[in-house]
PDB file of N, CA and C in Angstrom:
ATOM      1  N   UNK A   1       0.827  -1.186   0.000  1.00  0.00           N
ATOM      2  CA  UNK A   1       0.000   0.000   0.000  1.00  0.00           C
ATOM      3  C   UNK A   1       0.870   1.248   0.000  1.00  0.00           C
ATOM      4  N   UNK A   2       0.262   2.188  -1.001  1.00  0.00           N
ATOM      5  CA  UNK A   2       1.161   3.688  -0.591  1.00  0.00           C
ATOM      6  C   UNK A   2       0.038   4.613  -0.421  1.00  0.00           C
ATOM      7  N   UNK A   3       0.433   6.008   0.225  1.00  0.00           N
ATOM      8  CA  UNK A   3      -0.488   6.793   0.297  1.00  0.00           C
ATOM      9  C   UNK A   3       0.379   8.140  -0.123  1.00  0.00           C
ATOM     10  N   UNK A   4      -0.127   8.698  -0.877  1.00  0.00           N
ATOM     11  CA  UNK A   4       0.263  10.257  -1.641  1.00  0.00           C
ATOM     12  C   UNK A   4      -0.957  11.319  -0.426  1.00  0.00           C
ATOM     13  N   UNK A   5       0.327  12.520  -0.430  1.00  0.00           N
ATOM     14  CA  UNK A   5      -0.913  13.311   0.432  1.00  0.00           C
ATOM     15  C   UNK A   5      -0.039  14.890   0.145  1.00  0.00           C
ATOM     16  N   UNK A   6      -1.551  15.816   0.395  1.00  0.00           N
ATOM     17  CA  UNK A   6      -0.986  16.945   0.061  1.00  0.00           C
ATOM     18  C   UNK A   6      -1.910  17.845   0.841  1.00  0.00           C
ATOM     19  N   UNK A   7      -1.312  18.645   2.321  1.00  0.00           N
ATOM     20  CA  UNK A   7      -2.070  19.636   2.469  1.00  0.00           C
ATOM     21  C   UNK A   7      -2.325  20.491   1.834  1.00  0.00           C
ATOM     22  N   UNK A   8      -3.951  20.904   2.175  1.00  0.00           N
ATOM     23  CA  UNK A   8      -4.449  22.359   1.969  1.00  0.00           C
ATOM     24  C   UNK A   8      -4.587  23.034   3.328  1.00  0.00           C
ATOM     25  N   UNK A   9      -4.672  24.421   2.378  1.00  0.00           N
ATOM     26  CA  UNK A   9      -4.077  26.034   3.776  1.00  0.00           C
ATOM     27  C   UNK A   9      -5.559  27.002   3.653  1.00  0.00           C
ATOM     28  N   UNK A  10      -5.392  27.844   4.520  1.00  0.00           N
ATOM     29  CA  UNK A  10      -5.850  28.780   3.939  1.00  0.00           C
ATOM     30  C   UNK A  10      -4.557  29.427   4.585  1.00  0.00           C
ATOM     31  N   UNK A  11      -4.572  30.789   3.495  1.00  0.00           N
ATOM     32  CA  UNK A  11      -3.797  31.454   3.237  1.00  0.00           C
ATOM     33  C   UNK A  11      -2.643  30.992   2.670  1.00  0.00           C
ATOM     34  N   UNK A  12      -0.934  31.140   3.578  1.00  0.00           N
ATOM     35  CA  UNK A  12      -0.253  30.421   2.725  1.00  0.00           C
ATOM     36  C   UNK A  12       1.003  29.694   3.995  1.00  0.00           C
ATOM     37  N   UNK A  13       0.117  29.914   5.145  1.00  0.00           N
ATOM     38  CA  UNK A  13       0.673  28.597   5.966  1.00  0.00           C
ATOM     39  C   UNK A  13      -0.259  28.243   7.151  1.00  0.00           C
ATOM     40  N   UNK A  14      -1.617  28.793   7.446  1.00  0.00           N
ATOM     41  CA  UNK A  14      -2.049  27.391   7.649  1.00  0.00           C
ATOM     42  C   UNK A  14      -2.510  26.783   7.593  1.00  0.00           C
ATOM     43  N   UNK A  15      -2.413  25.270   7.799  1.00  0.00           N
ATOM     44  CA  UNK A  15      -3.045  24.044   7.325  1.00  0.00           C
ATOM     45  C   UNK A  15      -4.225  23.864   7.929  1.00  0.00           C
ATOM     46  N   UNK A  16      -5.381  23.128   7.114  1.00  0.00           N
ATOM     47  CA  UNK A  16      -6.100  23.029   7.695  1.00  0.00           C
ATOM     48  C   UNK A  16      -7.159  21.962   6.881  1.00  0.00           C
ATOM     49  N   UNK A  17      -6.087  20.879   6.413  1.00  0.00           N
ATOM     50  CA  UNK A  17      -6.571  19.260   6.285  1.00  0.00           C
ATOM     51  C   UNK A  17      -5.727  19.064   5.421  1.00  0.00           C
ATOM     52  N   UNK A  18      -5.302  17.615   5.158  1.00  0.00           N
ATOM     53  CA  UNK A  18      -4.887  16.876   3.963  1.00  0.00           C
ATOM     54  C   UNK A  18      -5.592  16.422   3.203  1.00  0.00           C
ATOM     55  N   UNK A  19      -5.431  15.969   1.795  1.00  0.00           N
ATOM     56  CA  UNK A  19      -5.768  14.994   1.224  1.00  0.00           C
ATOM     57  C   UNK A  19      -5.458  14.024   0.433  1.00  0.00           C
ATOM     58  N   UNK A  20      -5.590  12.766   0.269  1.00  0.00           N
ATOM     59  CA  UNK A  20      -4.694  11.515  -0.073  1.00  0.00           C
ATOM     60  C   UNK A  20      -5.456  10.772  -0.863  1.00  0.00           C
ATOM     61  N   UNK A  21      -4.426  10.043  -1.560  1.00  0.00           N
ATOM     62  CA  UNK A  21      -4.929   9.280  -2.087  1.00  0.00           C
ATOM     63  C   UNK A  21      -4.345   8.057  -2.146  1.00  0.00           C
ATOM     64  N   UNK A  22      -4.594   6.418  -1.059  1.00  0.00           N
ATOM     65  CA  UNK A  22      -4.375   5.652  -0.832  1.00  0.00           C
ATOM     66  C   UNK A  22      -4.470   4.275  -2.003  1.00  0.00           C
ATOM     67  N   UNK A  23      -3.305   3.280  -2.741  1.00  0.00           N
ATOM     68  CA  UNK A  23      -3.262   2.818  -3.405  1.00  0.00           C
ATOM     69  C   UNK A  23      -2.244   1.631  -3.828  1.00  0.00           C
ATOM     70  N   UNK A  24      -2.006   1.106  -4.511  1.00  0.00           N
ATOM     71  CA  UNK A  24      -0.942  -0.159  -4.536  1.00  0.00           C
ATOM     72  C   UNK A  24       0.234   0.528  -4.766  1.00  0.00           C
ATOM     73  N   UNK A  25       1.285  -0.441  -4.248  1.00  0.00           N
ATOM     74  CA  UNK A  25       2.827   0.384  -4.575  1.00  0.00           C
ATOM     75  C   UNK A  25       3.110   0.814  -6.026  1.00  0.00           C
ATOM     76  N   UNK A  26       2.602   0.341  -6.580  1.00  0.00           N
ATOM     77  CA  UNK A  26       3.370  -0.012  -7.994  1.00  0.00           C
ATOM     78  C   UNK A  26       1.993   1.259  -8.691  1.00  0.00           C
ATOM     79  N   UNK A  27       1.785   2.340  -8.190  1.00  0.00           N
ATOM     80  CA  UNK A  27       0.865   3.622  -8.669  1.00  0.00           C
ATOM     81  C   UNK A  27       1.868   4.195  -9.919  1.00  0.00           C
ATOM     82  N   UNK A  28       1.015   4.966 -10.398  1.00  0.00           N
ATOM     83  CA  UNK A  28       1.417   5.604 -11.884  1.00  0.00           C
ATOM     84  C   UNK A  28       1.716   6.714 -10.855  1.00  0.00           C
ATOM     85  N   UNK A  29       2.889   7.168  -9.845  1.00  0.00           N
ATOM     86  CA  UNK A  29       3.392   8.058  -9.664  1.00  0.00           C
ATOM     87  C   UNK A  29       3.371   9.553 -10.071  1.00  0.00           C
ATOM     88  N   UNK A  30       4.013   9.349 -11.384  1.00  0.00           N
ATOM     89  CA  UNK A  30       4.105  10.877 -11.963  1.00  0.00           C
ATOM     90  C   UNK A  30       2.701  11.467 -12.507  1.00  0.00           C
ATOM     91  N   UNK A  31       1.825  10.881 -12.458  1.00  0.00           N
ATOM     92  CA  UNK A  31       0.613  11.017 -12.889  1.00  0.00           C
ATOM     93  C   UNK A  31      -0.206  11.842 -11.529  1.00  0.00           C
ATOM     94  N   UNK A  32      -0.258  10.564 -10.695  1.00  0.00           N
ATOM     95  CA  UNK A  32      -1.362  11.232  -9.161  1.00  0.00           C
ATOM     96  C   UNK A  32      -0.311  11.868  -8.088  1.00  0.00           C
ATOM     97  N   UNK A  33       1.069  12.442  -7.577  1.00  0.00           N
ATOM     98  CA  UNK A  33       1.491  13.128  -7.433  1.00  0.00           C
ATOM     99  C   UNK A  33       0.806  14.521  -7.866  1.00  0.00           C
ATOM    100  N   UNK A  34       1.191  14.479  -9.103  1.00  0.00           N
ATOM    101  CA  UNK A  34       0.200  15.966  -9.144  1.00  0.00           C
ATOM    102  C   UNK A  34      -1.053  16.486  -9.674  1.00  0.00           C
ATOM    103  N   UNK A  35      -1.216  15.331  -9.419  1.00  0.00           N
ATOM    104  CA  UNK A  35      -3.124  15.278  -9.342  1.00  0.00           C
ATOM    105  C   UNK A  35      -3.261  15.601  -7.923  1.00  0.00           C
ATOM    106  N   UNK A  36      -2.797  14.672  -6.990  1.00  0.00           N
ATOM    107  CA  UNK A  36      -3.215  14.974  -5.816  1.00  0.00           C
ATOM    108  C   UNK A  36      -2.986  16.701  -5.456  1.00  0.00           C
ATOM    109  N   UNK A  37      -1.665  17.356  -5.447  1.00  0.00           N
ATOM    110  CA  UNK A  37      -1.566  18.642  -5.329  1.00  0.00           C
ATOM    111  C   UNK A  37      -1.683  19.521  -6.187  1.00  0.00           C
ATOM    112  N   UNK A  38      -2.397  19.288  -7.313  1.00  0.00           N
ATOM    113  CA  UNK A  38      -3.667  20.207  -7.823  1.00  0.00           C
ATOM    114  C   UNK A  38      -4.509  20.233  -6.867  1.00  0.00           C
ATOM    115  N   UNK A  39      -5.209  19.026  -6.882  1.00  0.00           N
ATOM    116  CA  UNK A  39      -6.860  19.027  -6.160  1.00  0.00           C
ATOM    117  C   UNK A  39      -6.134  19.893  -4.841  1.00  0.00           C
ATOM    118  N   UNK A  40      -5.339  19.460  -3.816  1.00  0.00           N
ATOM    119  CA  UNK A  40      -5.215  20.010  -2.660  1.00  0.00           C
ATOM    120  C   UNK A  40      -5.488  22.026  -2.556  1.00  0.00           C
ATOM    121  N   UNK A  41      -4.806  22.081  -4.147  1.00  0.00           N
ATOM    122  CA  UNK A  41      -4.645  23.753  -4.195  1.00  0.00           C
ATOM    123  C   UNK A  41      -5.927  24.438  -4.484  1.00  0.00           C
ATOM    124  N   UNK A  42      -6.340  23.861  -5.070  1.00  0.00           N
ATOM    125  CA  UNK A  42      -8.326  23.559  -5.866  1.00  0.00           C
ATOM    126  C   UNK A  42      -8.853  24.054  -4.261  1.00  0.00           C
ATOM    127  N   UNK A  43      -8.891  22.948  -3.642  1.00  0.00           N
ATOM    128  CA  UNK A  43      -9.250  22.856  -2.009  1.00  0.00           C
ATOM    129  C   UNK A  43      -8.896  24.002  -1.608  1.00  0.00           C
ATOM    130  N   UNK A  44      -8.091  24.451  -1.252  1.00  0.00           N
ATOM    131  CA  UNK A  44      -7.720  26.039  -0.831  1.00  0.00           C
ATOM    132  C   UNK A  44      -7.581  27.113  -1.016  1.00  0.00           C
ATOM    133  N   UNK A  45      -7.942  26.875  -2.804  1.00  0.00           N
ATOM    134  CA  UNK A  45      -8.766  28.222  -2.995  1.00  0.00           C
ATOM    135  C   UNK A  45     -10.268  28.123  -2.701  1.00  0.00           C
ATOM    136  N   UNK A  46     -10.809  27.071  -2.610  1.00  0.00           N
ATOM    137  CA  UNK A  46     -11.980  27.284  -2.384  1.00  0.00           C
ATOM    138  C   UNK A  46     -12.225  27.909  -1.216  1.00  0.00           C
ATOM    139  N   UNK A  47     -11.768  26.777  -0.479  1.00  0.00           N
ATOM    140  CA  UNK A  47     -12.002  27.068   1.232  1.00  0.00           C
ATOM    141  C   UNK A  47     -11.944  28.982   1.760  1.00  0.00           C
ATOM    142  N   UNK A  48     -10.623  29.568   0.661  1.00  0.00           N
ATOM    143  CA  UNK A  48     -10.268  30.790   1.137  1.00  0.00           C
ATOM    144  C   UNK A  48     -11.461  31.955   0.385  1.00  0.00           C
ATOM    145  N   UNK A  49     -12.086  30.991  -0.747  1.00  0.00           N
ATOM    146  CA  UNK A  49     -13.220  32.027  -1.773  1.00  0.00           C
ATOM    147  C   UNK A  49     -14.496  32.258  -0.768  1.00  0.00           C
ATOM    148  N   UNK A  50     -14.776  30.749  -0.048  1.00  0.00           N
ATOM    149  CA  UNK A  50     -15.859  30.491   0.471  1.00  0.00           C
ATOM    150  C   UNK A  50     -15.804  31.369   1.599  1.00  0.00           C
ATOM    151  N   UNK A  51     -15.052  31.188   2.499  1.00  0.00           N
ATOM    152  CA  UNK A  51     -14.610  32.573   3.804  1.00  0.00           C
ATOM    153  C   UNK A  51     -14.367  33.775   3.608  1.00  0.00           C
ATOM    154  N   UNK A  52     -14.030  33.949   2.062  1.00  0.00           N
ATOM    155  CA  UNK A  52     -14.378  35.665   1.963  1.00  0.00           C
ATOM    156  C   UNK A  52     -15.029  36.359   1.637  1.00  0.00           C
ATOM    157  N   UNK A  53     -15.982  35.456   0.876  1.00  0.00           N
ATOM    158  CA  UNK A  53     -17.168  35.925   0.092  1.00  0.00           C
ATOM    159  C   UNK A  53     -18.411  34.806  -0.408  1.00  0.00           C
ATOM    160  N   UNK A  54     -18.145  33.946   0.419  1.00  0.00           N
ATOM    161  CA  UNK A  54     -19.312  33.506  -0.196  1.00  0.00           C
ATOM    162  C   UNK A  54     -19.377  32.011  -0.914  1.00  0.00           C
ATOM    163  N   UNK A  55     -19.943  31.312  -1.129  1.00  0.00           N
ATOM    164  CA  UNK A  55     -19.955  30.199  -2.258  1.00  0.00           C
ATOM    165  C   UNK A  55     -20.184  30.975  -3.589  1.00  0.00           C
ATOM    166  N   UNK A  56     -20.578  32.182  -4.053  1.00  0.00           N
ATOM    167  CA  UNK A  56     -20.509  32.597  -5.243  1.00  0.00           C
ATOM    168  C   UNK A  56     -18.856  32.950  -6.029  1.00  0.00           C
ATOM    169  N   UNK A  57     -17.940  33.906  -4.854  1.00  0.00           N
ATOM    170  CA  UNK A  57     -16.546  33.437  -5.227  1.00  0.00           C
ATOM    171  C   UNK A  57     -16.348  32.039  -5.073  1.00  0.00           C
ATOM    172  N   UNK A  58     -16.395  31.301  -3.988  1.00  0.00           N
ATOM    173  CA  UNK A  58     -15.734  30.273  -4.460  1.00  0.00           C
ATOM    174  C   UNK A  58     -16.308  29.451  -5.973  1.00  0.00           C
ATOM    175  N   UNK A  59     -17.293  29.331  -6.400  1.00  0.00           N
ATOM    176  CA  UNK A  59     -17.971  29.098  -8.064  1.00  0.00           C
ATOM    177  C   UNK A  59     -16.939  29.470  -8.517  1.00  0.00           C
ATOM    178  N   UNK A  60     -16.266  30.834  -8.972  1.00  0.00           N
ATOM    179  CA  UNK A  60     -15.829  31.888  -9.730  1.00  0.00           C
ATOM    180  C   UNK A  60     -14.374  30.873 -10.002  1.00  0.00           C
ATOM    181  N   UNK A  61     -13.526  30.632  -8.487  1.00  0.00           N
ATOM    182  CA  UNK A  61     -12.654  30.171  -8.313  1.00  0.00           C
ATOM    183  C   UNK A  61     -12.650  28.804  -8.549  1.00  0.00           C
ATOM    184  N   UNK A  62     -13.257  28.264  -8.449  1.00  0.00           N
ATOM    185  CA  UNK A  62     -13.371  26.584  -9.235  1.00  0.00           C
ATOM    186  C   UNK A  62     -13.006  26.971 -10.708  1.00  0.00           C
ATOM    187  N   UNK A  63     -13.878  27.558 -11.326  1.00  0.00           N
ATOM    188  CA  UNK A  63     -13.694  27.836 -12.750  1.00  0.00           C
ATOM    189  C   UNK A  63     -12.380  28.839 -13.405  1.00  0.00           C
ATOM    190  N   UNK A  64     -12.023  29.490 -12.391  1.00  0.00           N
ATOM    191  CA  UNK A  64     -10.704  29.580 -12.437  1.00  0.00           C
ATOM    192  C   UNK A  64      -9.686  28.912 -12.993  1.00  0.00           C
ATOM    193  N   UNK A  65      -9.837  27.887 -11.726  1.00  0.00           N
ATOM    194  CA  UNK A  65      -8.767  26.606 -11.395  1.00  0.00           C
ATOM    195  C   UNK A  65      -9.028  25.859 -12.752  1.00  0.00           C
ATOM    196  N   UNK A  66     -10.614  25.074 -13.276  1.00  0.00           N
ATOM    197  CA  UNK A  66     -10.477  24.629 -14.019  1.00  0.00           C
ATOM    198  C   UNK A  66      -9.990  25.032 -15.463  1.00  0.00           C
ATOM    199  N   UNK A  67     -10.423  25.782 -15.727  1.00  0.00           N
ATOM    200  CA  UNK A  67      -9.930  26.874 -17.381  1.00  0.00           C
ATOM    201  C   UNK A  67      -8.380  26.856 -17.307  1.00  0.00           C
ATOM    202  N   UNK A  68      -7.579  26.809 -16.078  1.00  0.00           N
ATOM    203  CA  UNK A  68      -6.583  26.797 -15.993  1.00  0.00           C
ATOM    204  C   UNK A  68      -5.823  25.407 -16.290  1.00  0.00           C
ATOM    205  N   UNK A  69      -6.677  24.817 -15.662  1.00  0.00           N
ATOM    206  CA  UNK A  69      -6.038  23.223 -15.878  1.00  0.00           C
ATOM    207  C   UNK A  69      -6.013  22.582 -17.254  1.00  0.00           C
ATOM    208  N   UNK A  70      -7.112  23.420 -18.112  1.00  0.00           N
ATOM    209  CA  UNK A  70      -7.139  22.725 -19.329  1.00  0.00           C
ATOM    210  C   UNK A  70      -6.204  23.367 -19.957  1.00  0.00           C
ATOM    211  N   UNK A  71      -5.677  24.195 -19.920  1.00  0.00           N
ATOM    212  CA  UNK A  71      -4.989  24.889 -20.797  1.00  0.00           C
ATOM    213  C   UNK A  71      -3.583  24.242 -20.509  1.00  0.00           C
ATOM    214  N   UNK A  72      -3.409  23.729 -19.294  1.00  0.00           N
ATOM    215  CA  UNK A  72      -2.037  23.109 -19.171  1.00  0.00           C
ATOM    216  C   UNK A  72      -2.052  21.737 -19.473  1.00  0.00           C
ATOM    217  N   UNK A  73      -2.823  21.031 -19.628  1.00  0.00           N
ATOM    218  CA  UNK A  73      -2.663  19.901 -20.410  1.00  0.00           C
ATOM    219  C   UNK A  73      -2.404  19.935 -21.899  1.00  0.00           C
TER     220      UNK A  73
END
């Protein structure tokens, strides 16, 4: 078994959960590495959209994140 993990913050130190993703040794590594710390960063902008304004920023900021992600693939 391995487990990949990547806190999320708010702001830009503190933590305030992980998240993982638990799986056989022999994982496609370079793949969910940074999958996992995308999603984690995803997670903390939300968390920080949602506490400053609302679930309507955080919407804004999902779509952010995503438009962003496609463009880097």
């Amino acid at each position: 078994m391995t487990m990949i993990a990547a806190p999320f913050k708010i702001g830009h130190e503190k933590i305030v959960g992980v998240l993982g993703v638990i799986g056989p040794t022999r994982l496609n590594y370079a793949r969910i590495i940074p999958t996992v710390d995308y999603t984690a960063k995803v997670v903390s902008t939300l968390i920080e959209a949602a506490g400053e304004a609302g679930s309507a920023a955080a919407f804004k900021a999902s779509a952010r994140y995503a438009s962003s992600s496609e463009s880097r693939r």
